[in-house]
Protein backbone atom coordinates (compact mmCIF):
# COMPACT_ATOMS: atom_id res chain seq x y z
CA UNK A 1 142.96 74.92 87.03
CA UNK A 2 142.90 77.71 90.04
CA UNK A 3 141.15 81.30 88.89
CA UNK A 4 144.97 82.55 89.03
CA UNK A 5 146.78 80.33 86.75
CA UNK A 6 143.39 80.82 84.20
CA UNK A 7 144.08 84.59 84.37
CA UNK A 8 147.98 84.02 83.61
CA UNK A 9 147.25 81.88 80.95
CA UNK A 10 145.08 84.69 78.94
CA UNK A 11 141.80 82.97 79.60
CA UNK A 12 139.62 85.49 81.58
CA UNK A 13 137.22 84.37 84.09
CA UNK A 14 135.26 87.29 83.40
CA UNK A 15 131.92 85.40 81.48
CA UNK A 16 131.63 82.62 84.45
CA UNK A 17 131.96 85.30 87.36
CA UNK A 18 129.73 87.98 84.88
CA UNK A 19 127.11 85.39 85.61
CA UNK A 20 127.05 84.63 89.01
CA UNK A 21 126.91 88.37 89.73
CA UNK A 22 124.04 89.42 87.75
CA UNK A 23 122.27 86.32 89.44
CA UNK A 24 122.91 87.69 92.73
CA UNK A 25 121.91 91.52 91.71
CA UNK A 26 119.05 89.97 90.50
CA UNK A 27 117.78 88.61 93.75
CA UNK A 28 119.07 91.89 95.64
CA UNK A 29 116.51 94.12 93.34
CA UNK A 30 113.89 91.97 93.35
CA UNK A 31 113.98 92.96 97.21
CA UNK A 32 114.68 96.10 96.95
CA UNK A 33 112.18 97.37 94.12
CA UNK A 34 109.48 96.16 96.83
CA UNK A 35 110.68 98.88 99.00
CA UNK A 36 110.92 101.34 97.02
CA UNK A 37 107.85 101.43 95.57
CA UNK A 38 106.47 101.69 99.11
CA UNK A 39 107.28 105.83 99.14
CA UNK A 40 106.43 105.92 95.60
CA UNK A 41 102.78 104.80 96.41
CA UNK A 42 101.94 106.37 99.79
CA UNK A 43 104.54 108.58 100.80
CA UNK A 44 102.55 112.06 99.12
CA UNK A 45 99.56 110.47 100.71
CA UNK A 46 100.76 109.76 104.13
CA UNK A 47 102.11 113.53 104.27
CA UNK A 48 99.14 114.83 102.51
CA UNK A 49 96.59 113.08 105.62
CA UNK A 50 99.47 114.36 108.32
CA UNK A 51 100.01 117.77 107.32
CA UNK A 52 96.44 118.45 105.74
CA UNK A 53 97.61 120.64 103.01
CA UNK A 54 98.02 119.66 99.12
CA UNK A 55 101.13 122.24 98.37
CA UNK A 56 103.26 119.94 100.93
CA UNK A 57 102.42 116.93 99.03
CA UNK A 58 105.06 116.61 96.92
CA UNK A 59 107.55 116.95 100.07
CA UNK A 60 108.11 113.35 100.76
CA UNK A 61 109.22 112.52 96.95
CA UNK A 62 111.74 115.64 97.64
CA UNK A 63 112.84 114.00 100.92
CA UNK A 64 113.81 110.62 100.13
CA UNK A 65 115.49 112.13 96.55
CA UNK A 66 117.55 114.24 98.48
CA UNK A 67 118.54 111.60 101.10
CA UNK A 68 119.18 109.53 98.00
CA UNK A 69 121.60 112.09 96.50
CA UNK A 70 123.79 112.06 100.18
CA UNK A 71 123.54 108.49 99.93
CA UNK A 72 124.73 107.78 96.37
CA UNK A 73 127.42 109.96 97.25
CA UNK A 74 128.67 107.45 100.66
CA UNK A 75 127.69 104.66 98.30
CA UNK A 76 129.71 105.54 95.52
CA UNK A 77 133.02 106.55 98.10
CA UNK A 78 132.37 103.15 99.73
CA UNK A 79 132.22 100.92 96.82
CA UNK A 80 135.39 102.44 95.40
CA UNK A 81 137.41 102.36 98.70
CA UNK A 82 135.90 98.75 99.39
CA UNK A 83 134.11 97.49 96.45
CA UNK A 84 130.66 97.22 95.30
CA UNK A 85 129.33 94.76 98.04
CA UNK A 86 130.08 96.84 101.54
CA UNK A 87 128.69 99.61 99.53
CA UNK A 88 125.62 98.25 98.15
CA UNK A 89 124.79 96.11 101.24
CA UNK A 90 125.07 99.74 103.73
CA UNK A 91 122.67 101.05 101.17
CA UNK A 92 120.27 98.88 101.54
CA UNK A 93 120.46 98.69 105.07
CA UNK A 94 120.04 102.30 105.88
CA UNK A 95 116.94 102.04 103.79
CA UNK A 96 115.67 99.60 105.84
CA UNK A 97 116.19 101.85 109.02
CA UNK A 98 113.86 104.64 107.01
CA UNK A 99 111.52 102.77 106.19
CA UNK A 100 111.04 101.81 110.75
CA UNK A 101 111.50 105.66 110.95
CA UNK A 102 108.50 106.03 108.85
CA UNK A 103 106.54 103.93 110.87
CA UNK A 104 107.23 104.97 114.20
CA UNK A 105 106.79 109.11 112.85
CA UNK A 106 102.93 107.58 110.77
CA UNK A 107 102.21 105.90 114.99
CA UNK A 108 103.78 108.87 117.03
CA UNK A 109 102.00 111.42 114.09
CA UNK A 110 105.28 113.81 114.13
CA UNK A 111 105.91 114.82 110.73
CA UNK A 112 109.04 116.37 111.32
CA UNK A 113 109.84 112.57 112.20
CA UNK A 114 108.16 111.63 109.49
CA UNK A 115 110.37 114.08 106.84
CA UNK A 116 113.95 112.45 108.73
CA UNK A 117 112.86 108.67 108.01
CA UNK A 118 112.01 109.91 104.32
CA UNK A 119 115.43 111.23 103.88
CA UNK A 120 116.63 108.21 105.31
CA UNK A 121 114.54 105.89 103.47
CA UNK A 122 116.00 107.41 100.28
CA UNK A 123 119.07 105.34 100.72
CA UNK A 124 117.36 102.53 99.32
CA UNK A 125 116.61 103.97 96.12
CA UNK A 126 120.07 105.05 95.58
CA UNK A 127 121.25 101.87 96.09
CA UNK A 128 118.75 100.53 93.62
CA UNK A 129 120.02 102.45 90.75
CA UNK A 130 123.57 101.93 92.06
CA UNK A 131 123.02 98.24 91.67
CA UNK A 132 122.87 98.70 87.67
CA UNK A 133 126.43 100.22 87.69
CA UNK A 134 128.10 96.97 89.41
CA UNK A 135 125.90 94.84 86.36
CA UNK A 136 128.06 96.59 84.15
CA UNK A 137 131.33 96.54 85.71
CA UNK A 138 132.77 93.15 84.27
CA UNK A 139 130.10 93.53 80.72
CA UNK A 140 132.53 93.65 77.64
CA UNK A 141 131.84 97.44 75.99
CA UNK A 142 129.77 95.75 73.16
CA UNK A 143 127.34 93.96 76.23
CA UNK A 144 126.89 97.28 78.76
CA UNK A 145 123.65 97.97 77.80
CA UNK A 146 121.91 94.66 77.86
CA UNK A 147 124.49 94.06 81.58
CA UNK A 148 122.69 97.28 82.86
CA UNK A 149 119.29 96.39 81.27
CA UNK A 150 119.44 93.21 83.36
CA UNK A 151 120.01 94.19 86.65
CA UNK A 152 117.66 96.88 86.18
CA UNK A 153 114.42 94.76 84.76
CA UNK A 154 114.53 92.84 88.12
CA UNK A 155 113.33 95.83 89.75
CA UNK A 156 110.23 94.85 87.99
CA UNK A 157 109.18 92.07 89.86
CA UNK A 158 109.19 93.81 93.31
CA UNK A 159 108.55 97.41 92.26
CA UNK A 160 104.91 95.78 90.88
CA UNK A 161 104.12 93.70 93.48
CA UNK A 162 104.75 96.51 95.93
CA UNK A 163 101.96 99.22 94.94
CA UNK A 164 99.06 96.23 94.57
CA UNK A 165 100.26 95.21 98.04
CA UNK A 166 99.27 98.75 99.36
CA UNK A 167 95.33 97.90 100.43
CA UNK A 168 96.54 94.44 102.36
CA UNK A 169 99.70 96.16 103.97
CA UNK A 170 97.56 98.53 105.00
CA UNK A 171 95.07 96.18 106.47
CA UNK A 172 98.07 94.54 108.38
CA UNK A 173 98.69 98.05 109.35
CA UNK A 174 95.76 98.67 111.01
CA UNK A 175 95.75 95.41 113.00
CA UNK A 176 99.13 96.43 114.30
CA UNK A 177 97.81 100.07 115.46
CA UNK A 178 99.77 101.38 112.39
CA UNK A 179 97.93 104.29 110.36
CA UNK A 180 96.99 102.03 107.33
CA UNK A 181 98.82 104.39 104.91
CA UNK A 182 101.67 103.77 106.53
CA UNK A 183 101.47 99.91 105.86
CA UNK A 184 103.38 99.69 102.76
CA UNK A 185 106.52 101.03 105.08
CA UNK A 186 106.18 97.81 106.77
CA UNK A 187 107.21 95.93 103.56
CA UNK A 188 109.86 98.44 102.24
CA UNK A 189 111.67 97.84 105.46
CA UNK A 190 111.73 93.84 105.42
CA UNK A 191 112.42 94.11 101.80
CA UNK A 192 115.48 96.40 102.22
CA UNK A 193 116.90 94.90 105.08
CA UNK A 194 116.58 91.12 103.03
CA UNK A 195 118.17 93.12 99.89
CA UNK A 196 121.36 94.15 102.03
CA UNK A 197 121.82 90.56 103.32
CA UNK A 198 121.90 88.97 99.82
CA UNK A 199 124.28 91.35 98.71
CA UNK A 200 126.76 91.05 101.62
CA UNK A 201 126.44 87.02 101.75
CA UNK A 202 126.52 86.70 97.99
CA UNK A 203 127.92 89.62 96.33
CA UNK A 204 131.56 87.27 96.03
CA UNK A 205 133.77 88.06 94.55
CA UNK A 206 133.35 91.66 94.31
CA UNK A 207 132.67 92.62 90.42
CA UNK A 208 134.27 96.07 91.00
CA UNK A 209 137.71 94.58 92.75
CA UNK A 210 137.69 91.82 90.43
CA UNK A 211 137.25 94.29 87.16
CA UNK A 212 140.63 96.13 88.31
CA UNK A 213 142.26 93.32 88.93
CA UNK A 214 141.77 91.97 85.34
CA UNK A 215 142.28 95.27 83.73
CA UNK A 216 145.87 95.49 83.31
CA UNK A 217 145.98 92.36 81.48
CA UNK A 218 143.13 92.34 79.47
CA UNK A 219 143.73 96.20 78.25
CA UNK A 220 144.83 95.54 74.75
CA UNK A 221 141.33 93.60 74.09
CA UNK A 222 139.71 96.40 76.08
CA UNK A 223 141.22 99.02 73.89
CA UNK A 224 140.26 97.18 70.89
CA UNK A 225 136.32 97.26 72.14
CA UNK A 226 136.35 101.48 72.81
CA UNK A 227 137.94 101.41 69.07
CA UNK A 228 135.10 99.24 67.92
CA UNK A 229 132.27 101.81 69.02
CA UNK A 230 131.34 104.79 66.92
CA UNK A 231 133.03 107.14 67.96
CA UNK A 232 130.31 109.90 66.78
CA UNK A 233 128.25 108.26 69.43
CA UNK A 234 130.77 107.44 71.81
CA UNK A 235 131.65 111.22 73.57
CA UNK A 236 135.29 111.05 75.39
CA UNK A 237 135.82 112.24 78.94
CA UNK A 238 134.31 114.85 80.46
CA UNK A 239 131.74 115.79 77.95
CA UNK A 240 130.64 111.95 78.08
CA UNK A 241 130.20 112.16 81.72
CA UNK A 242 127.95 115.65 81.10
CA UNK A 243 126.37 114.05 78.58
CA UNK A 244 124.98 110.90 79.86
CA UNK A 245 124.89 112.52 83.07
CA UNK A 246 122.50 115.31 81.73
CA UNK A 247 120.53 112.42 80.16
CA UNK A 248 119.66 111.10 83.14
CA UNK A 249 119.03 114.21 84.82
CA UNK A 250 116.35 115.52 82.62
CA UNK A 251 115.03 112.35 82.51
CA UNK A 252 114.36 112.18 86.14
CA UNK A 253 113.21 116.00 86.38
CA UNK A 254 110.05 115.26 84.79
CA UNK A 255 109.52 111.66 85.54
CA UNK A 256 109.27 112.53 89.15
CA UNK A 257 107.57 115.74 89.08
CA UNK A 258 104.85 114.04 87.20
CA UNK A 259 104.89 110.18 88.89
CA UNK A 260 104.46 112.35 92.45
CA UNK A 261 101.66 114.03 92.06
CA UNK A 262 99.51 111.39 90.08
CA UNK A 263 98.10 109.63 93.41
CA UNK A 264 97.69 112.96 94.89
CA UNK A 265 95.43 113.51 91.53
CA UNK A 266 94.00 110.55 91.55
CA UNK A 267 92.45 111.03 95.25
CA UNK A 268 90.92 114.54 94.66
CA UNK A 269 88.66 113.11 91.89
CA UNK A 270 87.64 110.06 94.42
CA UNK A 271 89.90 107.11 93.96
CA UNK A 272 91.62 105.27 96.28
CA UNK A 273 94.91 103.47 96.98
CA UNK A 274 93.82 100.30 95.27
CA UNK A 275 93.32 102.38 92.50
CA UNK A 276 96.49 104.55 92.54
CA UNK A 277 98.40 101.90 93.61
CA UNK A 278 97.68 99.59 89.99
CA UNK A 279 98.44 102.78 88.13
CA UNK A 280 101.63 103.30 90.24
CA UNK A 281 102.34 99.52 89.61
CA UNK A 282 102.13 100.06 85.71
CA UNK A 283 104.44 103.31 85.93
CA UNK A 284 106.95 100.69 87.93
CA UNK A 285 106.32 97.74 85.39
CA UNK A 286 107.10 100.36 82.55
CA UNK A 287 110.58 101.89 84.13
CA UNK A 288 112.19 98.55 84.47
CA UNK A 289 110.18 96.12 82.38
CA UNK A 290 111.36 97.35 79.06
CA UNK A 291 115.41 96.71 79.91
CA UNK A 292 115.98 94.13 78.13
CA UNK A 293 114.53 95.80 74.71
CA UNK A 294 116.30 98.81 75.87
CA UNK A 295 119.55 97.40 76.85
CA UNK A 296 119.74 95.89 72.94
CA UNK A 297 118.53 99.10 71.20
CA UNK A 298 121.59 100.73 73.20
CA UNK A 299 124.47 98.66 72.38
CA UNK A 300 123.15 97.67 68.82
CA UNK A 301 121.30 100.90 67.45
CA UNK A 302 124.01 103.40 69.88
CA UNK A 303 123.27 105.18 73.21
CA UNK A 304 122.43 108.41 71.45
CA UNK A 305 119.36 107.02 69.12
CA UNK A 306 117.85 106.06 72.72
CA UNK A 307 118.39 109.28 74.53
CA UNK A 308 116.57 111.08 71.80
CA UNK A 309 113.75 108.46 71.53
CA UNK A 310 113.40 109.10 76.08
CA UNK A 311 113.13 112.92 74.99
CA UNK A 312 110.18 111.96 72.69
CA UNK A 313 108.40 109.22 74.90
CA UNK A 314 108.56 111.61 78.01
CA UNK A 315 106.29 114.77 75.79
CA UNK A 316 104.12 112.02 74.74
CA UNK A 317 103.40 110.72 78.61
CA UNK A 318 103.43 114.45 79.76
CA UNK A 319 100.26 115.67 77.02
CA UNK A 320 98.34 112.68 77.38
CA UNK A 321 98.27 112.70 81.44
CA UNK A 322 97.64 116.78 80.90
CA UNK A 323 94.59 115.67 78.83
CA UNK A 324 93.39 112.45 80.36
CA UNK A 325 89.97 113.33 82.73
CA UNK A 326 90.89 112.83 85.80
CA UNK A 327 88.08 109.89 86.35
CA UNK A 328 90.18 108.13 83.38
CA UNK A 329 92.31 105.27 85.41
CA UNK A 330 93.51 103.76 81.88
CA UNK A 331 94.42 107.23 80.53
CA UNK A 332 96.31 107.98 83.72
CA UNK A 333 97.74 104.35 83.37
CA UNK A 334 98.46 104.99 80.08
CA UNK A 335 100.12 108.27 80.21
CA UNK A 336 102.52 106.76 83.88
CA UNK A 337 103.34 103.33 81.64
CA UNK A 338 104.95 106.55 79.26
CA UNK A 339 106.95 108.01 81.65
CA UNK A 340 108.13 105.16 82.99
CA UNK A 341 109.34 103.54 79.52
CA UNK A 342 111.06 107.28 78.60
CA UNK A 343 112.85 107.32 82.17
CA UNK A 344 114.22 103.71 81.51
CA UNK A 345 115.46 105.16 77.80
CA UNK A 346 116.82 108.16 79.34
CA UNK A 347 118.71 105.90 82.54
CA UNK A 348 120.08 102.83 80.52
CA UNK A 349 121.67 105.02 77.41
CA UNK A 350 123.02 107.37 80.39
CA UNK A 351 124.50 105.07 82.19
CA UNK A 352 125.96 103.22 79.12
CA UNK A 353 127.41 106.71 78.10
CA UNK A 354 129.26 106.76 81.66
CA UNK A 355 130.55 103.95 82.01
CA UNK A 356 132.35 103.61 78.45
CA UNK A 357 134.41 107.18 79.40
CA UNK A 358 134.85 106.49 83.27
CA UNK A 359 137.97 104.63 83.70
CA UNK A 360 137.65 101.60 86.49
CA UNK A 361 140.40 103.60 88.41
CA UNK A 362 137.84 106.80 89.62
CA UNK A 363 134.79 104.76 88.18
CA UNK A 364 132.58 103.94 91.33
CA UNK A 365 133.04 107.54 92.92
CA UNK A 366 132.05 109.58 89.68
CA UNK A 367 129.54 107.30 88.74
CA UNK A 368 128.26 108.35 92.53
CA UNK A 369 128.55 111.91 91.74
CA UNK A 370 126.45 111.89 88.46
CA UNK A 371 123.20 110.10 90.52
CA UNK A 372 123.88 112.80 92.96
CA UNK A 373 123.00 115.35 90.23
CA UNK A 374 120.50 112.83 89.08
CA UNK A 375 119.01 112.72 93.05
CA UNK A 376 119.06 116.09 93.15
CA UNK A 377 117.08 116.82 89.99
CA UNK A 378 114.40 114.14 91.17
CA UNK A 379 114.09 116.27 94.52
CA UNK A 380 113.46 118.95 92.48
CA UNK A 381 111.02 117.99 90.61
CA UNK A 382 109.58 116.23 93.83
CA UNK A 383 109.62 119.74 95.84
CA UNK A 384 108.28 121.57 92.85
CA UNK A 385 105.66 119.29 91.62
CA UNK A 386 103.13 120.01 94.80
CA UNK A 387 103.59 123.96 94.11
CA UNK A 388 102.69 123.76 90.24
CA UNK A 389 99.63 121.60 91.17
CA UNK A 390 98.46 123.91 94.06
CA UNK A 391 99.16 126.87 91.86
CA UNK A 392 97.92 125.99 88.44
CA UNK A 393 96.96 122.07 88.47
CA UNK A 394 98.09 118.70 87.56
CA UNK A 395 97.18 118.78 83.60
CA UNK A 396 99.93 121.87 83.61
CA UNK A 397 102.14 120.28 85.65
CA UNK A 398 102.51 117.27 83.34
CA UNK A 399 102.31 119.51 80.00
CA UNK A 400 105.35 121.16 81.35
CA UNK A 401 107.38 118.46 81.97
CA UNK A 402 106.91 116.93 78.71
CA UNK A 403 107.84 120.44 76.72
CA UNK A 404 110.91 120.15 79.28
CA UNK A 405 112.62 117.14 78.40
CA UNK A 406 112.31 118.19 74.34
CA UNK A 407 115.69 119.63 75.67
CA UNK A 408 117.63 116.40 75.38
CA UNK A 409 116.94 116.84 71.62
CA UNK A 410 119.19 119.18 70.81
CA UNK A 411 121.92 117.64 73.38
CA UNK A 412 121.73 114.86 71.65
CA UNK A 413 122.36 116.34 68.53
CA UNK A 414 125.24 118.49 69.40
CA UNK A 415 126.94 115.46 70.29
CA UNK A 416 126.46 113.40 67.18
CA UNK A 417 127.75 116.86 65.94
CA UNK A 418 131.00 116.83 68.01
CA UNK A 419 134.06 115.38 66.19
């Protein structure tokens, strides 16, 4: 029986394609969370040795968060003029070409280089988080959570790997007349450039395409799932959109502000990139690793419950890296594996919350608007993260950003409140 006569008959092919997908995002973020854990690890570091100065540190997180705002908008216009794979493929791509930008600025030592191939190189990381939105876009409304959860837990493997690869990358660096902090560029780019040729060989058929096409004749059973959610945790519309959309934004306010500056930290009280690079690697481990849990708390406990309990993890991360000595590598480990786990909260109920009130027909372009706002917050907290430190230190720093996102608190409760 042909696909087409299964879909006239009633009998979706949804599950069987569901699968294949997610196996093929897999694979794609695998690749990709090796490069971008490359700026992640070195990027502060490799400014911080070009431009001498601390208060510029936090310039390159800024950088590749803004390019990843521009880029999550062309990704998000792309994948709903074309579908998911052109988009997500380009993404990755452009990362890639970042990431050789890097390197070439770390061997010609121009900074101002150096700041264009970050903004570039931010592509990649808006593709990453892209990726979780076309997991979700053939999930039944009962399974978006754990759809999400999956694609983003594969991040895991790569986003590890990458930070403890930092000392040999940097080795092969130097044998290559590469500044060694610039090694880890050298994997981001391979990584990127093998993430956007998965996608584009693979990526078939195209989950966002193939969600419209079923959605005419599968909207009575999709009407029955919205019905089937709580509606006191299920906000309509707009004020869904703001409100997993503010989610996500406070969640990655703080998570960068206080993930940027840790390395920088970390090497004024003598440690090196072996050492900032495992504690980098847990703060990775913890964003993605969790999913799974995550994905099942959301769709079984509601996407509200989890938004509150980011809120909470995210003041416990920021007081105990304001209060862990600086010597401390578990502490620091401890209070990064924190963050990470409140970020993944905060980014899985968000992005649950959006997609049950987008419809598929202006889905992919608003869902690329809200991790604009979500880029943009990130480069914030990026930008401003190297001027709190300089000004007042790291332990305020991450105090701050843990009182901040106490804010999603009484979000959240407003809109259990809202009939």
């Amino acid at each position: 029986m042909t696909r087409t006569t299964t879909a006239a008959a009633g009998i979706s092919p949804r599950p069987e394609v569901q699968r294949r997908i997610l196996t093929v995002l897999v694979a794609g973020q695998i690749l990709s969370g090796a490069g971008l854990a490359a700026g992640v690890t070195v990027g502060a570091l490799l400014a911080q040795d070009m431009l001498g100065s601390t208060s510029l540190a936090g310039l390159p997180s800024a950088l590749f968060t803004a390019g990843s705002a521009l880029a999550a908008v062309a990704v998000g216009r792309v994948s709903q003029a074309r579908g998911r794979r052109p988009g997500l493929a380009a993404g990755y791509l452009t990362g890639a070409v970042g990431s050789a930008g890097v390197l070439a600025a770390a061997v010609l030592g121009r900074p101002v280089l150096l700041f264009v191939a970050l903004f570039v190189y931010g592509a990649g990381t808006a593709t990453n988080l892209q990726a979780r939105y076309a997991g979700a876009d053939l999930a039944a409304p009962a399974h978006r959570g754990r759809a999400v959860s999956t694609v983003l837990v594969a991040t895991t493997v790569g986003g590890v790997a990458g930070p403890n690869l930092a000392a040999p990358t940097g080795h092969l660096a130097e044998a290559l007349g590469i500044p060694h902090l610039a090694g880890p560029f050298i994997l981001a780019g391979l990584a990127y450039a093998l993430a956007a040729l998965v996608l584009a060989v693979w990526l078939r058929p195209d989950p966002l395409l193939l969600a419209r096409t079923l959605a005419e004749e599968e909207e009575a059973a999709a009407a029955a799932g919205a019905a089937a959610a709580d509606p006191a945790d299920l906000p309509e519309g707009r004020g869904g959109v703001a409100l997993g959309g503010l989610v996500m934004v406070l969640s990655q306010l703080v998570m960068v502000a206080i993930m940027t500056m840790t390395p920088v930290h970390m090497h004024g009280h003598g440690h090196g990139t072996a050492a900032s690079g495992l504690v980098i690697a847990v703060h990775i481990g913890a964003m993605y690793l969790p999913s799974p849990l995550t994905g099942r708390l959301v769709d079984r406990h509601g996407r509200l419950k989890v938004a509150a309990a980011s809120g909470l993890t995210l003041l416990a991360s920021g007081t105990v890296a304001a209060l862990a000595p600086g010597d401390s590598v578990p502490l620091l480990a401890l209070a990064l594996a924190l963050l990470g786990l409140g970020w993944n909260f905060g980014l899985v109920a968000g992005t649950a919350i959006i997609t049950d009130t987008v419809p598929l027909a202006t889905r992919a372009r608003t869902q690329g608007l809200v991790d604009v706002a979500v880029a943009v917050a990130g480069a914030t907290g990026g930008m401003a993260s190297g001027i709190v430190v300089a000004a007042t230190g790291y332990p305020v720093l991450a105090l701050a950003g843990g009182v901040l996102s106490l804010a999603l608190l009484p979000v959240v409760a407003a809109a259990r409140r809202r009939p």
